[in-house]
PDB file of N, CA and C in Angstrom:
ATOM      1  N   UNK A   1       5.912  -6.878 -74.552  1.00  0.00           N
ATOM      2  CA  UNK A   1       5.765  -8.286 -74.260  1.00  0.00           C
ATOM      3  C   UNK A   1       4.491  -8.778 -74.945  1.00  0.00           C
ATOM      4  N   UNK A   2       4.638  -9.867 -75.866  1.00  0.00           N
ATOM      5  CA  UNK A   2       3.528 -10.433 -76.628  1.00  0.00           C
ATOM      6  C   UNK A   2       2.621 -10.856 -75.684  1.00  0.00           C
ATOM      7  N   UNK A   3       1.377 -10.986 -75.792  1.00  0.00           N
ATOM      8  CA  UNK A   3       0.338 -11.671 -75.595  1.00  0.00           C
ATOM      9  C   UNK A   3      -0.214 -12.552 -76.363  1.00  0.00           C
ATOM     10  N   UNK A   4      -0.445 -14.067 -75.733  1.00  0.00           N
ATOM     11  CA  UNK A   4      -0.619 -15.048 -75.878  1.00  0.00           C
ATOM     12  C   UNK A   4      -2.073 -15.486 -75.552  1.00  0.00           C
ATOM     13  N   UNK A   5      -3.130 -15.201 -76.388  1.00  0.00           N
ATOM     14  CA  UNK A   5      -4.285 -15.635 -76.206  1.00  0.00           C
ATOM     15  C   UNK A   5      -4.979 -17.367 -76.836  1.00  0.00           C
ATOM     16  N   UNK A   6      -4.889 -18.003 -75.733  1.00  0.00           N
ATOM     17  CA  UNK A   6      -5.244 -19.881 -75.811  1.00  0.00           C
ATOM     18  C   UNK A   6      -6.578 -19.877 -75.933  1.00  0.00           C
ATOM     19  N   UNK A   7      -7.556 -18.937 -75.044  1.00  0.00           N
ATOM     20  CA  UNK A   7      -9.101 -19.139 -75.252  1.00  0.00           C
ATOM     21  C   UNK A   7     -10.235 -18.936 -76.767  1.00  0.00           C
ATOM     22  N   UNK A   8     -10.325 -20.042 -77.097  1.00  0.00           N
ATOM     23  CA  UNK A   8     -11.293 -19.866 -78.423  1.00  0.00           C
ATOM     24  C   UNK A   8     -12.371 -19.224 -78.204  1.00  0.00           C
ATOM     25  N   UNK A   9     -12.889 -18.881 -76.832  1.00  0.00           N
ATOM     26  CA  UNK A   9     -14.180 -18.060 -76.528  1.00  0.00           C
ATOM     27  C   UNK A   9     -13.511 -16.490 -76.617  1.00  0.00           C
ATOM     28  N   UNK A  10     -12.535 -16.251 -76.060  1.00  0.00           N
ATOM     29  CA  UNK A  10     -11.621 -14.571 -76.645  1.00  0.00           C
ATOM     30  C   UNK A  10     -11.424 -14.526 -77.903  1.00  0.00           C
ATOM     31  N   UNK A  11     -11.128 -15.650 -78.343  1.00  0.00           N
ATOM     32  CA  UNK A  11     -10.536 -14.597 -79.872  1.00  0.00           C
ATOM     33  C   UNK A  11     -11.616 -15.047 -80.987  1.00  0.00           C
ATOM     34  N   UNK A  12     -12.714 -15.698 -80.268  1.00  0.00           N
ATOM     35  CA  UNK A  12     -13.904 -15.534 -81.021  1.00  0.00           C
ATOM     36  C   UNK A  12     -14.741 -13.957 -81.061  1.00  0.00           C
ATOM     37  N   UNK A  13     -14.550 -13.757 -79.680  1.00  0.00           N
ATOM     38  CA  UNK A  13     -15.235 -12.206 -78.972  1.00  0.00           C
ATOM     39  C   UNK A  13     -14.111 -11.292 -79.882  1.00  0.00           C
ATOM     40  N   UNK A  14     -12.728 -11.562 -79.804  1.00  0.00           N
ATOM     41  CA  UNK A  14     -12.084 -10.399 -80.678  1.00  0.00           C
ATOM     42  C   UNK A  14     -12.079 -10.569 -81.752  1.00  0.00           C
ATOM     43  N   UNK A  15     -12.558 -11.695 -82.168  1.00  0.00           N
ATOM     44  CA  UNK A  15     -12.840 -11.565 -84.092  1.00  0.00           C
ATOM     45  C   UNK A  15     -14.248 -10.828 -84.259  1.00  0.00           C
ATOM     46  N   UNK A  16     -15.062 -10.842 -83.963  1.00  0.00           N
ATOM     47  CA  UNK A  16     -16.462 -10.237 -83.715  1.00  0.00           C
ATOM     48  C   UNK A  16     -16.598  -8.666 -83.649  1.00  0.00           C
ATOM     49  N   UNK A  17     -15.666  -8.220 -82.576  1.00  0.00           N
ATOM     50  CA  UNK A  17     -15.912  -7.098 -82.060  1.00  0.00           C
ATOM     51  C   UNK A  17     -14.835  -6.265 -83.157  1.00  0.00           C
ATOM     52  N   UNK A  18     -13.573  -6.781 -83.572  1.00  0.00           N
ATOM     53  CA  UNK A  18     -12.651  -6.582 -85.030  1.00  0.00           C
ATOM     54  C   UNK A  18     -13.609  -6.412 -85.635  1.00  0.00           C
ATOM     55  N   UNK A  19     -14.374  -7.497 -86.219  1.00  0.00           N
ATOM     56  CA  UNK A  19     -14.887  -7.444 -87.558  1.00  0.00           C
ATOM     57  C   UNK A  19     -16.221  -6.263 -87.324  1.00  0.00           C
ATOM     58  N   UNK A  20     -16.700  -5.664 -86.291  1.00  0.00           N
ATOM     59  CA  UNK A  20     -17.611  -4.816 -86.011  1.00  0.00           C
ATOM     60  C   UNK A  20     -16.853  -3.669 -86.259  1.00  0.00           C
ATOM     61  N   UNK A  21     -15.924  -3.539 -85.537  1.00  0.00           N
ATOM     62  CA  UNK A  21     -15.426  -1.940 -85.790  1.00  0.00           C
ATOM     63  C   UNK A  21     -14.382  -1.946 -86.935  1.00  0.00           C
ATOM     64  N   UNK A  22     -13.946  -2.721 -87.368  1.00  0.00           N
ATOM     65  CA  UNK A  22     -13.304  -2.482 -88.835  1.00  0.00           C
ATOM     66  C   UNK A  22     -11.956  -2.737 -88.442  1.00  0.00           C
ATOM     67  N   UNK A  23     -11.284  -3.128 -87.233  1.00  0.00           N
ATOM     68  CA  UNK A  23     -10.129  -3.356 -86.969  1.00  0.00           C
ATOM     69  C   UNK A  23      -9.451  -4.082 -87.055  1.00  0.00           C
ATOM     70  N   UNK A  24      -8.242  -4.393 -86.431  1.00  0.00           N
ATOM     71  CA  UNK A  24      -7.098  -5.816 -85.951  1.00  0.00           C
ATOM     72  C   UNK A  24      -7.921  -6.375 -84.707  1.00  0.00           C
ATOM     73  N   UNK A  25      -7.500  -7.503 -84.882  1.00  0.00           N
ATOM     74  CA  UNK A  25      -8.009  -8.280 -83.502  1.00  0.00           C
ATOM     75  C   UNK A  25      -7.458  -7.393 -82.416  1.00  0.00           C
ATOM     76  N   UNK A  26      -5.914  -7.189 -82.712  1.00  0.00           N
ATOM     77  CA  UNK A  26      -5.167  -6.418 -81.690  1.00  0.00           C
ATOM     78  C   UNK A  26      -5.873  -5.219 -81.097  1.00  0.00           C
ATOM     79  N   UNK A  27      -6.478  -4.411 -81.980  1.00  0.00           N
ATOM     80  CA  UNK A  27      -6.840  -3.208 -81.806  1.00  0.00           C
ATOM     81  C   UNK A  27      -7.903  -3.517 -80.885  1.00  0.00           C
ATOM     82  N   UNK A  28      -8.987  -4.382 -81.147  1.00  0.00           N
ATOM     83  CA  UNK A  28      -9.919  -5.120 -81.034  1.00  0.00           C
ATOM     84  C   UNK A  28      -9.945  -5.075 -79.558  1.00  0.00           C
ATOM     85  N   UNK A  29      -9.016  -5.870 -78.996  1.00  0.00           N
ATOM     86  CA  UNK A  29      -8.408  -6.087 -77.765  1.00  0.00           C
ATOM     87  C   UNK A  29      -8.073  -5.035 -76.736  1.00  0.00           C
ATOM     88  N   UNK A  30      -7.314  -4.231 -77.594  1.00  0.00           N
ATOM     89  CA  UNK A  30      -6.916  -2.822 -76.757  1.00  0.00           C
ATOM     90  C   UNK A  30      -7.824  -2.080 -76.406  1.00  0.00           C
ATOM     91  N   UNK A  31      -8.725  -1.718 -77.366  1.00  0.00           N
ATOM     92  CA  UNK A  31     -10.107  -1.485 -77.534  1.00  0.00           C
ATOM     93  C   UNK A  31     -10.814  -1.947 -75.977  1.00  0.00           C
ATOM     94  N   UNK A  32     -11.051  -2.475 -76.295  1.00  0.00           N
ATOM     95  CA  UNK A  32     -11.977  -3.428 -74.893  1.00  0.00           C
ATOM     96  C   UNK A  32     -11.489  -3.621 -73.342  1.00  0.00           C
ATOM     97  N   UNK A  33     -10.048  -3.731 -73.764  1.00  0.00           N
ATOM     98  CA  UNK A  33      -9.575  -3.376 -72.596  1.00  0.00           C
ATOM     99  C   UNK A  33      -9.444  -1.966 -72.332  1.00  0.00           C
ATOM    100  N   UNK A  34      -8.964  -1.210 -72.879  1.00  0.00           N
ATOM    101  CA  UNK A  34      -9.408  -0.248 -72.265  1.00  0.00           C
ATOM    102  C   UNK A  34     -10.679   0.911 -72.195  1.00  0.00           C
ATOM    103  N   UNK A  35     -11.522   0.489 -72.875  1.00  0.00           N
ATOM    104  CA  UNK A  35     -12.954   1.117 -72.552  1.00  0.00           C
ATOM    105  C   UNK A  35     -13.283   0.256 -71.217  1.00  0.00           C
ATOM    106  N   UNK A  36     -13.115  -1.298 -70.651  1.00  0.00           N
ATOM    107  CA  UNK A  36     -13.280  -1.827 -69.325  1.00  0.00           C
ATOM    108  C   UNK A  36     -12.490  -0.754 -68.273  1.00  0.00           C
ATOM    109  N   UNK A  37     -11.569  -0.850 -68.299  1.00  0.00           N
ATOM    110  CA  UNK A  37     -10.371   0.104 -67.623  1.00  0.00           C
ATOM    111  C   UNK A  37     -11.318   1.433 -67.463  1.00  0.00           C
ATOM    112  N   UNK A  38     -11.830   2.289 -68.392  1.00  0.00           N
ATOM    113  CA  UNK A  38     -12.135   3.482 -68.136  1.00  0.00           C
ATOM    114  C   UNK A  38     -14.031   3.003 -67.207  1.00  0.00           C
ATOM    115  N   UNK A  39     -14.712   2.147 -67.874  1.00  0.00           N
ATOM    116  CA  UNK A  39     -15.764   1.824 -66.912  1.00  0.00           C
ATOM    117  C   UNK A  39     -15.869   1.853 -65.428  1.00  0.00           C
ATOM    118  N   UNK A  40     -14.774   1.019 -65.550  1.00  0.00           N
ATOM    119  CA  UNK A  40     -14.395   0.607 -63.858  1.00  0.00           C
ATOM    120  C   UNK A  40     -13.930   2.067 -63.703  1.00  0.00           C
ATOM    121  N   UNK A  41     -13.238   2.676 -63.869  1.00  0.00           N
ATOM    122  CA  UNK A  41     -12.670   3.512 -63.337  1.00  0.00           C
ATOM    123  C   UNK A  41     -13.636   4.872 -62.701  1.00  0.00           C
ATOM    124  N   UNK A  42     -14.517   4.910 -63.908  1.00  0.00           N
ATOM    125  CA  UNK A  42     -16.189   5.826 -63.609  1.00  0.00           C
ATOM    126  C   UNK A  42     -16.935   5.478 -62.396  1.00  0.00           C
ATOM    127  N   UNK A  43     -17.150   3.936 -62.807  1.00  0.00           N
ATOM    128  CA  UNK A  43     -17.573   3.716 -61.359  1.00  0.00           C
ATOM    129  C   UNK A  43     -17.141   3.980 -60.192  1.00  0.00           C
ATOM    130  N   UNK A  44     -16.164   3.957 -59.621  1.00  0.00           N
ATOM    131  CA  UNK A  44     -15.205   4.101 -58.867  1.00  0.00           C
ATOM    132  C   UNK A  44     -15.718   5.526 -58.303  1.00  0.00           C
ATOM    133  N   UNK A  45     -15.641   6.342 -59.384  1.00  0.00           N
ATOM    134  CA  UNK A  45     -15.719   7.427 -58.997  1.00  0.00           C
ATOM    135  C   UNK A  45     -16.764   8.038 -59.149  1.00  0.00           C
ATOM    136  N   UNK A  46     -18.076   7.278 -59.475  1.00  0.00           N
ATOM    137  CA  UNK A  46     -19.452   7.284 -59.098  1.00  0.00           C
ATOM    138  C   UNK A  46     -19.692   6.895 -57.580  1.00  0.00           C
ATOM    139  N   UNK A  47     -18.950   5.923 -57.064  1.00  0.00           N
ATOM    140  CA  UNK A  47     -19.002   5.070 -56.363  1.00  0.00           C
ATOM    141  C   UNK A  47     -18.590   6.537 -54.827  1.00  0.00           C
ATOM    142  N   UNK A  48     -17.265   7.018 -55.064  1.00  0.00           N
ATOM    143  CA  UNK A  48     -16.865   7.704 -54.146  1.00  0.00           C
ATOM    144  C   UNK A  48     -17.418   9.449 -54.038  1.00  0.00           C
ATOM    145  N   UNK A  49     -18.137   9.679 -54.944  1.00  0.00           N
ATOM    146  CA  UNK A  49     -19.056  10.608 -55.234  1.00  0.00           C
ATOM    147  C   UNK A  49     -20.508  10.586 -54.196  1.00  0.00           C
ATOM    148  N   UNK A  50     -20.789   8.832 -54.289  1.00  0.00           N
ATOM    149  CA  UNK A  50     -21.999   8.910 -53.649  1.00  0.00           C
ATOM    150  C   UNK A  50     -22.126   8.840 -52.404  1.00  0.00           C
ATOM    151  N   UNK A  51     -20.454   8.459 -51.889  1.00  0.00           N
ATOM    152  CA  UNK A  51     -20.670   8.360 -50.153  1.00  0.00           C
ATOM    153  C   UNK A  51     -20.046   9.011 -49.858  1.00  0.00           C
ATOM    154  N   UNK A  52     -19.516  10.568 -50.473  1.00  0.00           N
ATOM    155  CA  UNK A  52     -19.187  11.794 -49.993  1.00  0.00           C
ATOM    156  C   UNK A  52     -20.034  12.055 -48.704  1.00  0.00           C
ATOM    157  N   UNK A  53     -21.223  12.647 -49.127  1.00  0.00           N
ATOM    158  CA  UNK A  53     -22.007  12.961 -48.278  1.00  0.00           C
ATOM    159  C   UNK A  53     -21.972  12.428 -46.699  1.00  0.00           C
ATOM    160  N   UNK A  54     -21.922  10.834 -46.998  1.00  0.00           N
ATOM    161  CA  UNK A  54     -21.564  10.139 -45.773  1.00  0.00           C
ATOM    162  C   UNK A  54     -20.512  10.324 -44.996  1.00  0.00           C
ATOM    163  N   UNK A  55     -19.204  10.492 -46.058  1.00  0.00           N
ATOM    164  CA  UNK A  55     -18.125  10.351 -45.505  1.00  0.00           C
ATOM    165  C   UNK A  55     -18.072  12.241 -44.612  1.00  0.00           C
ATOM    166  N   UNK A  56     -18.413  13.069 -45.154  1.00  0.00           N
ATOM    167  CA  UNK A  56     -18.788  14.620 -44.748  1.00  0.00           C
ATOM    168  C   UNK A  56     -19.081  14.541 -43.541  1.00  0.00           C
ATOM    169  N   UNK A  57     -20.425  13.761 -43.093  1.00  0.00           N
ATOM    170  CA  UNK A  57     -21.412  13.552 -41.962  1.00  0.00           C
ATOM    171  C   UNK A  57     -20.411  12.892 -40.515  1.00  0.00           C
ATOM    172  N   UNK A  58     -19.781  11.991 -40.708  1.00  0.00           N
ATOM    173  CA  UNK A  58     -19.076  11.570 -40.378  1.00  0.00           C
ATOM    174  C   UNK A  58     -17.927  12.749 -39.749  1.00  0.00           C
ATOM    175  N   UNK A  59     -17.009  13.163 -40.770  1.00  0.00           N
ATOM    176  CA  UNK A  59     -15.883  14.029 -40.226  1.00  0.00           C
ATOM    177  C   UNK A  59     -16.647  15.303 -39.396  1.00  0.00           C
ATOM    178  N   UNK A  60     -17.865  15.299 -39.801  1.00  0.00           N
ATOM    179  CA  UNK A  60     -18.341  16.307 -39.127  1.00  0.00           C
ATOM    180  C   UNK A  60     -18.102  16.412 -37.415  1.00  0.00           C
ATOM    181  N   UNK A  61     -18.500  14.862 -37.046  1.00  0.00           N
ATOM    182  CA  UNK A  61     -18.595  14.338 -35.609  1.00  0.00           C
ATOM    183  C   UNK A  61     -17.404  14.938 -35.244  1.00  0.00           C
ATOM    184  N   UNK A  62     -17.678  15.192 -33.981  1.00  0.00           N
ATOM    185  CA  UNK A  62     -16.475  16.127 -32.996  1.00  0.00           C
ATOM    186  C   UNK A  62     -15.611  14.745 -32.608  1.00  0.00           C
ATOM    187  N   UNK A  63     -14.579  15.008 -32.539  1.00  0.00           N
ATOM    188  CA  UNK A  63     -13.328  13.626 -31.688  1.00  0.00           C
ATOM    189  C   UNK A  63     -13.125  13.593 -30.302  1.00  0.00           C
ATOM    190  N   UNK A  64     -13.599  12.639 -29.849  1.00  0.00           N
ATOM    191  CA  UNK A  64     -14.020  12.803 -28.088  1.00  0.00           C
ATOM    192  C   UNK A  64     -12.802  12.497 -27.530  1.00  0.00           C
ATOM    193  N   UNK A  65     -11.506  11.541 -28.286  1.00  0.00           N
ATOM    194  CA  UNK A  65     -10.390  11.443 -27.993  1.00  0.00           C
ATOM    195  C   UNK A  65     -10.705  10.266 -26.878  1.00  0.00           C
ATOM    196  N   UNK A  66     -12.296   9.521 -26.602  1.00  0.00           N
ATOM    197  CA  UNK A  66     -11.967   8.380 -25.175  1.00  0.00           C
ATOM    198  C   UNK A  66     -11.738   7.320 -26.066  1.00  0.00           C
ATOM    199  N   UNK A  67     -11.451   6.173 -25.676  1.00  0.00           N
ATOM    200  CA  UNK A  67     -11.337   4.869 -25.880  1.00  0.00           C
ATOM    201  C   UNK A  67     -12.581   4.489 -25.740  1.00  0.00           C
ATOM    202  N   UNK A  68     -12.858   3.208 -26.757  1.00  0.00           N
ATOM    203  CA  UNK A  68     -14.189   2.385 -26.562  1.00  0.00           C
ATOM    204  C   UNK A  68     -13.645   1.516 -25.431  1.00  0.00           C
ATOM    205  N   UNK A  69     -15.135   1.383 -24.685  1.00  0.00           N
ATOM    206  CA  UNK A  69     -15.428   0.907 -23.924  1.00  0.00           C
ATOM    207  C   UNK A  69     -15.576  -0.520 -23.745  1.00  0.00           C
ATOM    208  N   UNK A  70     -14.582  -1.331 -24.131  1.00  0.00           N
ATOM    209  CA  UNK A  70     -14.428  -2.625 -24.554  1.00  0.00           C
ATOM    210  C   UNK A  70     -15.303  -3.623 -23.305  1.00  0.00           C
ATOM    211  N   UNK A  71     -15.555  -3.401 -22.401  1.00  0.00           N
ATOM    212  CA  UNK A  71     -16.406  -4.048 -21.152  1.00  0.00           C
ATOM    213  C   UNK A  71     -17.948  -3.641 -21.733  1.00  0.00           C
ATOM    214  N   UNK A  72     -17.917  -2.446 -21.866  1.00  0.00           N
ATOM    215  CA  UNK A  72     -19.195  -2.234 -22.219  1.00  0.00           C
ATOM    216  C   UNK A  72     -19.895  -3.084 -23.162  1.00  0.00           C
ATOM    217  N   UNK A  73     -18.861  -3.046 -24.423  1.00  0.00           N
ATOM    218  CA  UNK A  73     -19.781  -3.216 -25.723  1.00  0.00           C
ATOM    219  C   UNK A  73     -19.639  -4.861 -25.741  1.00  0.00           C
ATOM    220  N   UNK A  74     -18.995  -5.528 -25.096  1.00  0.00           N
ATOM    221  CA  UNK A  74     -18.791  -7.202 -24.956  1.00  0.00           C
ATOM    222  C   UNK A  74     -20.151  -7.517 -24.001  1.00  0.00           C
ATOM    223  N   UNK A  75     -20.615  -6.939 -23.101  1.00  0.00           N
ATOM    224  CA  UNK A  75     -21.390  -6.859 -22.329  1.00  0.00           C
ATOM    225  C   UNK A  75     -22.989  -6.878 -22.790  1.00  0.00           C
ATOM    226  N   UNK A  76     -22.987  -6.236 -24.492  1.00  0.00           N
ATOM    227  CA  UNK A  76     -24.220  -5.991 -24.817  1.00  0.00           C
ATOM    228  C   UNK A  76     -24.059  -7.458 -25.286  1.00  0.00           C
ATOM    229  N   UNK A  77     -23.741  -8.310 -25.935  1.00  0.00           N
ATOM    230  CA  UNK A  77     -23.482  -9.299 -26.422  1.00  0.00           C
ATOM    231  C   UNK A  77     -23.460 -10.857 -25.587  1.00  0.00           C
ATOM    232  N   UNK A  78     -23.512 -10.530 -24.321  1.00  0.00           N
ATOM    233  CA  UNK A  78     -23.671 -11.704 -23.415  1.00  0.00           C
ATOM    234  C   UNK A  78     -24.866 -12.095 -23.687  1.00  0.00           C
ATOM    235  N   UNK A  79     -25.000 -13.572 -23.262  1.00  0.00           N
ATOM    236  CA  UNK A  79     -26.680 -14.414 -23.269  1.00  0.00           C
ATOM    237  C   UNK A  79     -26.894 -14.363 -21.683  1.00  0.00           C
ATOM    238  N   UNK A  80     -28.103 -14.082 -21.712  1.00  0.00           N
ATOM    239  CA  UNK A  80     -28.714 -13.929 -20.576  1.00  0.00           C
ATOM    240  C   UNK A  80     -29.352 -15.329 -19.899  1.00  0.00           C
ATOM    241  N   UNK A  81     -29.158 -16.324 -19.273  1.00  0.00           N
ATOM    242  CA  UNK A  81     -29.335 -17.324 -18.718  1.00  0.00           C
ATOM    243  C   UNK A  81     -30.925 -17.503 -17.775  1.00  0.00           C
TER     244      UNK A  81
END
């Protein structure tokens, strides 16, 4: 399915970044999209790397199996008159 690029600020950026690496606009494009694609994707998994630890700490906690204490914790939250 073709792609239809209307923005003169994109296919200014893909004539640029073409004419930098020696390519097609197309390539240009693919290019960029997917080096974004793989960025994000690092992060991600920078991202879930760093709150391992947390998430560890956590499962560690034993499962008490009670219910919260829904009186209780509404209770901390009242104004005192």
């Amino acid at each position: 399915m073709p792609l239809n690029i209307r923005s003169e600020e994109v296919n200014r950026l893909a004539e640029k970044l073409a004419s930098a690496a020696r390519v097609s606009k197309t390539e240009a494009v693919r290019m960029a999209l997917a080096n974004e694609l793989q960025r994000r994707e690092a992060s991600l998994a920078e991202f879930l790397e760093r709150i391992k630890p947390m998430q560890d700490k956590i499962a560690s906690c034993p499962q008490t199996g009670l219910a919260a204490d829904k009186a209780f914790y509404d209770s901390l939250y009242e104004d005192e008159a």
